[in-house]
N, C-alpha and C. Protein backbone atom coordinates (compact mmCIF):
# COMPACT_ATOMS: atom_id res chain seq x y z
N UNK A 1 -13.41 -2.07 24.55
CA UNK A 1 -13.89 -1.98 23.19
C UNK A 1 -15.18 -2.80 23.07
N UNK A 2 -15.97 -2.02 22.82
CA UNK A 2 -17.69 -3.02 22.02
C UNK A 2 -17.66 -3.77 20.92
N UNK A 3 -18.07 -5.04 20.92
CA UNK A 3 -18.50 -5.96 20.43
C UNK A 3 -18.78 -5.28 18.81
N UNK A 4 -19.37 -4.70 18.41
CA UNK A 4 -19.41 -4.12 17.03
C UNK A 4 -18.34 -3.58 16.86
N UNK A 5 -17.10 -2.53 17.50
CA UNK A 5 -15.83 -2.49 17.29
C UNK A 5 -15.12 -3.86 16.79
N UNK A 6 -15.52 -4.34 17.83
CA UNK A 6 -14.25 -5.52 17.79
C UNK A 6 -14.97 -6.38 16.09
N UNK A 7 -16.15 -6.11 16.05
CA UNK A 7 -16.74 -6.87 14.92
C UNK A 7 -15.30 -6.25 13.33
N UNK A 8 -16.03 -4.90 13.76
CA UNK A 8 -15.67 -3.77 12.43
C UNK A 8 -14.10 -4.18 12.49
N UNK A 9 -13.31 -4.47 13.37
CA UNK A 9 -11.96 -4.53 13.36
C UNK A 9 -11.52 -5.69 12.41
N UNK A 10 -11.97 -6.68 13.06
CA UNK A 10 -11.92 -8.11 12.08
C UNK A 10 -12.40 -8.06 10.75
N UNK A 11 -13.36 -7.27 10.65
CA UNK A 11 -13.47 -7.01 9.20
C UNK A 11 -12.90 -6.80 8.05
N UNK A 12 -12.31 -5.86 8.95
CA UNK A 12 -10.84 -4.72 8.04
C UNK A 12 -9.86 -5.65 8.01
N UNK A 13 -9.36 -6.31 8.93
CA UNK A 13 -8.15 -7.01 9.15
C UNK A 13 -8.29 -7.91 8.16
N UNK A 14 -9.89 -8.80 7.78
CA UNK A 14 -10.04 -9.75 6.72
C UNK A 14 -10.10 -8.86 5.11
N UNK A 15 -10.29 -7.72 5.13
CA UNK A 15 -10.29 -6.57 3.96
C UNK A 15 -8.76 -6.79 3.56
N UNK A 16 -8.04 -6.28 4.68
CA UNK A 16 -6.89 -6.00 4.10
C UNK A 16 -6.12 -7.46 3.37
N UNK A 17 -6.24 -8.33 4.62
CA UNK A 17 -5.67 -9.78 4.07
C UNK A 17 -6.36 -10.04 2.57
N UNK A 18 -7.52 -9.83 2.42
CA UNK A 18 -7.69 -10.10 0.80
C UNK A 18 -7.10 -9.12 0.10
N UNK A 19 -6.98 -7.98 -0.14
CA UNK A 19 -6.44 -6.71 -0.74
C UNK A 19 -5.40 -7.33 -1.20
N UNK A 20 -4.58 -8.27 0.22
CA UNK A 20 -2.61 -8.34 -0.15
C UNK A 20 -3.21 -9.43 -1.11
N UNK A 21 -3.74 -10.41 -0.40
CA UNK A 21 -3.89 -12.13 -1.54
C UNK A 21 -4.10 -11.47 -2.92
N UNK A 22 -4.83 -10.80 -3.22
CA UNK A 22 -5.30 -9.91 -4.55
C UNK A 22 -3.95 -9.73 -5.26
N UNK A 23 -2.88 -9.32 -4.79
CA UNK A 23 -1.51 -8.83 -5.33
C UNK A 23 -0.83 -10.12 -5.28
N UNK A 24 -1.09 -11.31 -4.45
CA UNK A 24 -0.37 -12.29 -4.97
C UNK A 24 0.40 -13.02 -3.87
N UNK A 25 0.05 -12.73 -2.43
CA UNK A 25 0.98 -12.81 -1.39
C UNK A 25 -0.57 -13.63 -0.52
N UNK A 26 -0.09 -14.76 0.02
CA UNK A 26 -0.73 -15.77 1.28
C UNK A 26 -0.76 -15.18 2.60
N UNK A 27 -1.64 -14.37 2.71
CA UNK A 27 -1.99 -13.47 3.53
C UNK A 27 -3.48 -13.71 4.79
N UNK A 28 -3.58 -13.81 5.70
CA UNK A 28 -4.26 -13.97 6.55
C UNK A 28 -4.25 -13.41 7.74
N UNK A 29 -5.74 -13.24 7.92
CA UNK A 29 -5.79 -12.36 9.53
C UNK A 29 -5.29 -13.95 10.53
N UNK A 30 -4.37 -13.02 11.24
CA UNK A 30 -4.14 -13.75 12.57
C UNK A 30 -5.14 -14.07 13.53
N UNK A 31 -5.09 -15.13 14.55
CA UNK A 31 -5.84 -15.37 15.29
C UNK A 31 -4.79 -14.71 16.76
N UNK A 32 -5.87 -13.74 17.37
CA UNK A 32 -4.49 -13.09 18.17
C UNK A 32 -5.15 -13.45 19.75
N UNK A 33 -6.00 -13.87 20.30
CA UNK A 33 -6.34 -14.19 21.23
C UNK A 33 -5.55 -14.76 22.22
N UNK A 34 -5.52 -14.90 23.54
CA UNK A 34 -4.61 -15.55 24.19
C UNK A 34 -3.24 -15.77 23.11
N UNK A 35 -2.68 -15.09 22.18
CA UNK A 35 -1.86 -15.31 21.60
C UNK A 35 -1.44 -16.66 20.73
N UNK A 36 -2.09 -17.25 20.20
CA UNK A 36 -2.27 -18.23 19.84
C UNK A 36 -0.78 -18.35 18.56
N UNK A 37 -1.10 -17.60 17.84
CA UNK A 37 -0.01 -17.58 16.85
C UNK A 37 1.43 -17.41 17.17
N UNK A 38 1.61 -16.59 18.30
CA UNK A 38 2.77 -15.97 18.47
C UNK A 38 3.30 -14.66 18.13
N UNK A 39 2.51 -14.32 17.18
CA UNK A 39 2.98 -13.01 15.94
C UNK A 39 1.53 -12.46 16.46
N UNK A 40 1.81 -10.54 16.97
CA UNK A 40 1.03 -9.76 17.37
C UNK A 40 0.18 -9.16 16.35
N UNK A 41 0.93 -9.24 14.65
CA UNK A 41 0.44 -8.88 13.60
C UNK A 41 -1.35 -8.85 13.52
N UNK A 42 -1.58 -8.30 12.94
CA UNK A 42 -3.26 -8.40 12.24
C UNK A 42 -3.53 -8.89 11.68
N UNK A 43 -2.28 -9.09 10.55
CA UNK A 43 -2.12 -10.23 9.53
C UNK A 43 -0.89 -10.14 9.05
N UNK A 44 -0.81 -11.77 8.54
CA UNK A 44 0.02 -12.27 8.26
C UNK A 44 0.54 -12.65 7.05
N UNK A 45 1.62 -12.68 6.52
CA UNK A 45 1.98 -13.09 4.94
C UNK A 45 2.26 -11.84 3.86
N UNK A 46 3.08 -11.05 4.45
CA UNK A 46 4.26 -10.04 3.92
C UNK A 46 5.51 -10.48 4.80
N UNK A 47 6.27 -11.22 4.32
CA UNK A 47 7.17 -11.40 5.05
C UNK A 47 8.52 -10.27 5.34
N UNK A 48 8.56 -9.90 6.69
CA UNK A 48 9.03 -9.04 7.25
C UNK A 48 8.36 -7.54 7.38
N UNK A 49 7.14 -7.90 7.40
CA UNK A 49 6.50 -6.68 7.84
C UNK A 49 5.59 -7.09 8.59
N UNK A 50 5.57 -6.09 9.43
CA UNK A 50 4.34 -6.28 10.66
C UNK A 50 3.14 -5.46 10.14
N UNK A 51 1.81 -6.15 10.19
CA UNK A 51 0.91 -4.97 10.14
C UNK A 51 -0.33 -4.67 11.23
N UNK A 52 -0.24 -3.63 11.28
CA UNK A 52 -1.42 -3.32 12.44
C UNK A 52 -2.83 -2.46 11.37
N UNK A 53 -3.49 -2.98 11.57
CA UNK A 53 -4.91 -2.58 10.64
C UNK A 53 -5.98 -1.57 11.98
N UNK A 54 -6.24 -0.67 11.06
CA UNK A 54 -7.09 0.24 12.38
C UNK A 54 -8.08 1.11 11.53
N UNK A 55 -9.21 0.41 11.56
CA UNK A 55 -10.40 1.14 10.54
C UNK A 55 -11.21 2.25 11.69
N UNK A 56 -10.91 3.80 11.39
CA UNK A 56 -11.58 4.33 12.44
C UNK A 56 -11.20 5.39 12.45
N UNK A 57 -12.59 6.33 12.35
CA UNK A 57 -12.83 7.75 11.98
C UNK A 57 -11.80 8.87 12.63
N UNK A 58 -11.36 8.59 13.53
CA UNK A 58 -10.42 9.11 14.51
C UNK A 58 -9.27 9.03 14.08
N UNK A 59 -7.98 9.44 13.88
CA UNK A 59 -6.89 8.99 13.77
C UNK A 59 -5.99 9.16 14.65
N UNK A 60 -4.94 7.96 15.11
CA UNK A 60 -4.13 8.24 16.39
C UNK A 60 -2.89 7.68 15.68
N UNK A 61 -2.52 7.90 14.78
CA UNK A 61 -1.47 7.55 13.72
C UNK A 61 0.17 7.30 14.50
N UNK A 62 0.07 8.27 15.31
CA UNK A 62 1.63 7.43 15.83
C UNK A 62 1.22 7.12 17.31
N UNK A 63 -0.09 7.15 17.96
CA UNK A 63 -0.22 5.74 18.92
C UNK A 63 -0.21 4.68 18.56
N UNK A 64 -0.98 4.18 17.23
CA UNK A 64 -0.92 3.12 16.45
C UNK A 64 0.42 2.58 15.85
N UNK A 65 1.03 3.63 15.45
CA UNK A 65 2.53 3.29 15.19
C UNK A 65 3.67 2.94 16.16
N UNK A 66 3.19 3.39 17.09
CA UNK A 66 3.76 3.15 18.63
C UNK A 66 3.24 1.53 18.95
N UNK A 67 2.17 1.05 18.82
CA UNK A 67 1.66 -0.09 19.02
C UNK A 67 2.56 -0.89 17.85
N UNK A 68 2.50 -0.75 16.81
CA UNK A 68 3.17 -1.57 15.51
C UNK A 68 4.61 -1.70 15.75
N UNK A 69 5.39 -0.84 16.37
CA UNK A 69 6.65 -0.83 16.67
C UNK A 69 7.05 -1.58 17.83
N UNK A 70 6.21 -1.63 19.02
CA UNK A 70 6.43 -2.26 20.25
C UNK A 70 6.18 -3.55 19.95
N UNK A 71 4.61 -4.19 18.81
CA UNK A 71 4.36 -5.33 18.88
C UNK A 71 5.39 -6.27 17.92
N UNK A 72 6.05 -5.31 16.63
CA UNK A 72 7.12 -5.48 16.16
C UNK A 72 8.54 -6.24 16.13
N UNK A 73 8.89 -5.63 17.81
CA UNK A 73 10.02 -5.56 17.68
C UNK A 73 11.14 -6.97 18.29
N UNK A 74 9.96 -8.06 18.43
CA UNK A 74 10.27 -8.77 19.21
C UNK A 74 10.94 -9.87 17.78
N UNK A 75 10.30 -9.82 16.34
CA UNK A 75 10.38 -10.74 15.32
C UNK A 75 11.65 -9.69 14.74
N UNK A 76 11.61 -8.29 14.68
CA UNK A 76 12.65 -7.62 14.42
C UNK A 76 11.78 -7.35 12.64
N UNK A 77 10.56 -7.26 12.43
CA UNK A 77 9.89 -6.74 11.27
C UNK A 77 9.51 -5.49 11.20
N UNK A 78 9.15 -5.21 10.18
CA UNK A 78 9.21 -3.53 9.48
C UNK A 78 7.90 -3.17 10.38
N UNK A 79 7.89 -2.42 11.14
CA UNK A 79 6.19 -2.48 11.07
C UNK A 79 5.21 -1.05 10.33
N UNK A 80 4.38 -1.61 10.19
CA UNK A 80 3.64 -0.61 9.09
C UNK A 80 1.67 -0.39 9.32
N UNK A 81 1.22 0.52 9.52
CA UNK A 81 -0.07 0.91 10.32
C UNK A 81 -0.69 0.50 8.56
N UNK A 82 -1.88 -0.17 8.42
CA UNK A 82 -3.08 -0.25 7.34
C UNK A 82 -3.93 0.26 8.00
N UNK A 83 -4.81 1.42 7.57
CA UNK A 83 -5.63 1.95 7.93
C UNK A 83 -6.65 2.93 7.20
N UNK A 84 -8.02 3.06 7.54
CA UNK A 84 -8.81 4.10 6.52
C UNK A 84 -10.18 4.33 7.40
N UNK A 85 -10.69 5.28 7.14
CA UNK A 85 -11.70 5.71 7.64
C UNK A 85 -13.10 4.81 6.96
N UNK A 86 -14.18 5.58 7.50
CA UNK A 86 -15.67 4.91 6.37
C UNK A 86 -15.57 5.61 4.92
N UNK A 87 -15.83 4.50 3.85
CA UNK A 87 -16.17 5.04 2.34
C UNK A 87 -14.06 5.80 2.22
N UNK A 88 -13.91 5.56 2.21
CA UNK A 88 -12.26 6.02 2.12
C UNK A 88 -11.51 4.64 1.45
N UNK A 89 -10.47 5.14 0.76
CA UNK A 89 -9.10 3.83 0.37
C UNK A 89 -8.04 3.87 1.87
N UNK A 90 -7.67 2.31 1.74
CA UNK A 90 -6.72 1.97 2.36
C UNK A 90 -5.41 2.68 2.42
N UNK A 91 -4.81 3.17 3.68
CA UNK A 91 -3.32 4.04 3.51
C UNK A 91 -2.45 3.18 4.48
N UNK A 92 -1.19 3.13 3.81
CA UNK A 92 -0.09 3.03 4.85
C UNK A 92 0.63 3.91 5.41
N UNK A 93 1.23 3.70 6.46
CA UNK A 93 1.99 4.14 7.34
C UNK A 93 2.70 3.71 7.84
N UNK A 94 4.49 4.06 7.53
CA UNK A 94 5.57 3.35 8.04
C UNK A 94 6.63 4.27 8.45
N UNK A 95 7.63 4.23 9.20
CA UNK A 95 8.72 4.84 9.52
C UNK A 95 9.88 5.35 8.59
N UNK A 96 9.66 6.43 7.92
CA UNK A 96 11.25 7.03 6.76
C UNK A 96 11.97 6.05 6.78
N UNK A 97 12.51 5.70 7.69
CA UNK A 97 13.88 4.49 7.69
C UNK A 97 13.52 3.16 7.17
N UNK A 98 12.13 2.68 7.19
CA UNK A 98 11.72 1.65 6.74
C UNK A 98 11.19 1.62 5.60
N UNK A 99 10.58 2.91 4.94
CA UNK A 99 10.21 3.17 3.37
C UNK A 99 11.45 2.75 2.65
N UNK A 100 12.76 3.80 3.52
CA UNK A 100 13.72 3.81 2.21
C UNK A 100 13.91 2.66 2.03
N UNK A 101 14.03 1.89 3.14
CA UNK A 101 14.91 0.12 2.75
C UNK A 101 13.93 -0.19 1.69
N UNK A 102 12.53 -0.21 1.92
CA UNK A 102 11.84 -0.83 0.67
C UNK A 102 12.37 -0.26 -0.36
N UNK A 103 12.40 0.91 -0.82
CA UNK A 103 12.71 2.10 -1.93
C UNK A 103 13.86 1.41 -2.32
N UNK A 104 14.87 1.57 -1.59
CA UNK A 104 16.17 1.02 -2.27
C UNK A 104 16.34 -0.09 -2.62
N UNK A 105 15.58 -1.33 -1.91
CA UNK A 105 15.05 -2.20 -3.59
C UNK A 105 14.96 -2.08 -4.73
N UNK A 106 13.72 -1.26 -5.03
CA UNK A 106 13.87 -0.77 -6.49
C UNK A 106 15.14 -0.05 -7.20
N UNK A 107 15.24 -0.19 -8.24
CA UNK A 107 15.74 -0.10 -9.29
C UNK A 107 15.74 1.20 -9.82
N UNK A 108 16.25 2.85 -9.56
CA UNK A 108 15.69 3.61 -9.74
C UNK A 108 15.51 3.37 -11.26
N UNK A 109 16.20 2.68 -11.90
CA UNK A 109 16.31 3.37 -13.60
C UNK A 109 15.65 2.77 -14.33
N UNK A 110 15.08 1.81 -13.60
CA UNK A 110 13.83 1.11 -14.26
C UNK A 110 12.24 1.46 -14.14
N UNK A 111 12.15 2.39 -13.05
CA UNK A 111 10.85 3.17 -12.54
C UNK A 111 10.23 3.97 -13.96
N UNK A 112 8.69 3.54 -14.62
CA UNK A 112 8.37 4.38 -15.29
C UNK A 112 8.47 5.94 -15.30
N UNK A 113 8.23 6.14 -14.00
CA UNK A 113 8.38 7.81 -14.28
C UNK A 113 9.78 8.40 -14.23
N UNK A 114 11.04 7.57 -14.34
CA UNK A 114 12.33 8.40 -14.44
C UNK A 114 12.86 8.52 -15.62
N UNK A 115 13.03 9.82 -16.17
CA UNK A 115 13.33 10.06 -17.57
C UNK A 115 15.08 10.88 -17.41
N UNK A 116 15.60 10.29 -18.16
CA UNK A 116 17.32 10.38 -18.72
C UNK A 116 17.31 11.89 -18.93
C-alpha cells in the first residue's frame, strides 16, 4: 500500500472516530502498528464492536468483512465494516446475526414509525 493510501486511510479512521464522538461515545483511532494497543480495531470506543474503516472506490465488502471477523474474534466483538467511497456518506456493514442482537435491544413499541 502507498503512502497516500495509507495517508487517506488514517483519515477516514480519524472521520469516523469523530462522527461516533459527535453521537456521544470516546472514540479513537487506534494506534495499530507493531500492535501496540492490542485491539486490531480502527477504532476504538463502541464497546463490543469491532470496526474496520475502508474508504475506497472499489468495494470488497465481504473481504473486508472477512478481515473484521478474523481480527474480531479474538476479543469475541461484533464486528462491523465503516466504509464509503469519494463525496459519498458513511455505510455500515455487519453480519444478520449481529444487526438483530442490536435490533432486539430496541423496544419495538417505542420506535416512531410503529403504529397500533
Amino acid at each position: 500500500m502507498g503512502k497516500m493510501s495509507r495517508e487517506k486511510g488514517k483519515r477516514y479512521e480519524r472521520e469516523v472516530a469523530a462522527a461516533l464522538s459527535d453521537y456521544g461515545y470516546n472514540c479513537r483511532r487506534t494506534s495499530q502498528y507493531c500492535g501496540n494497543t492490542g485491539d486490531a480495531s480502527d477504532v476504538m470506543g463502541l464497546p463490543g464492536v469491532h470496526i474496520e474503516c475502508k474508504h475506497c472506490e472499489q468495494f470488497r465488502i465481504y473481504d473486508w468483512m472477512a478481515q473484521a471477523i478474523h481480527d474480531s474474534a479474538k476479543k469475541g466483538d461484533m464486528p462491523a465494516v465503516f466504509f464509503r467511497k469519494n463525496k459519498c456518506e458513511t455505510l455500515v456493514c455487519m453480519r444478520l446475526d449481529d444487526w438483530m442482537t442490536l435490533y432486539k435491544e430496541w423496544d419495538v413499541n417505542t420506535l416512531p414509525f410503529v403504529k397500533e
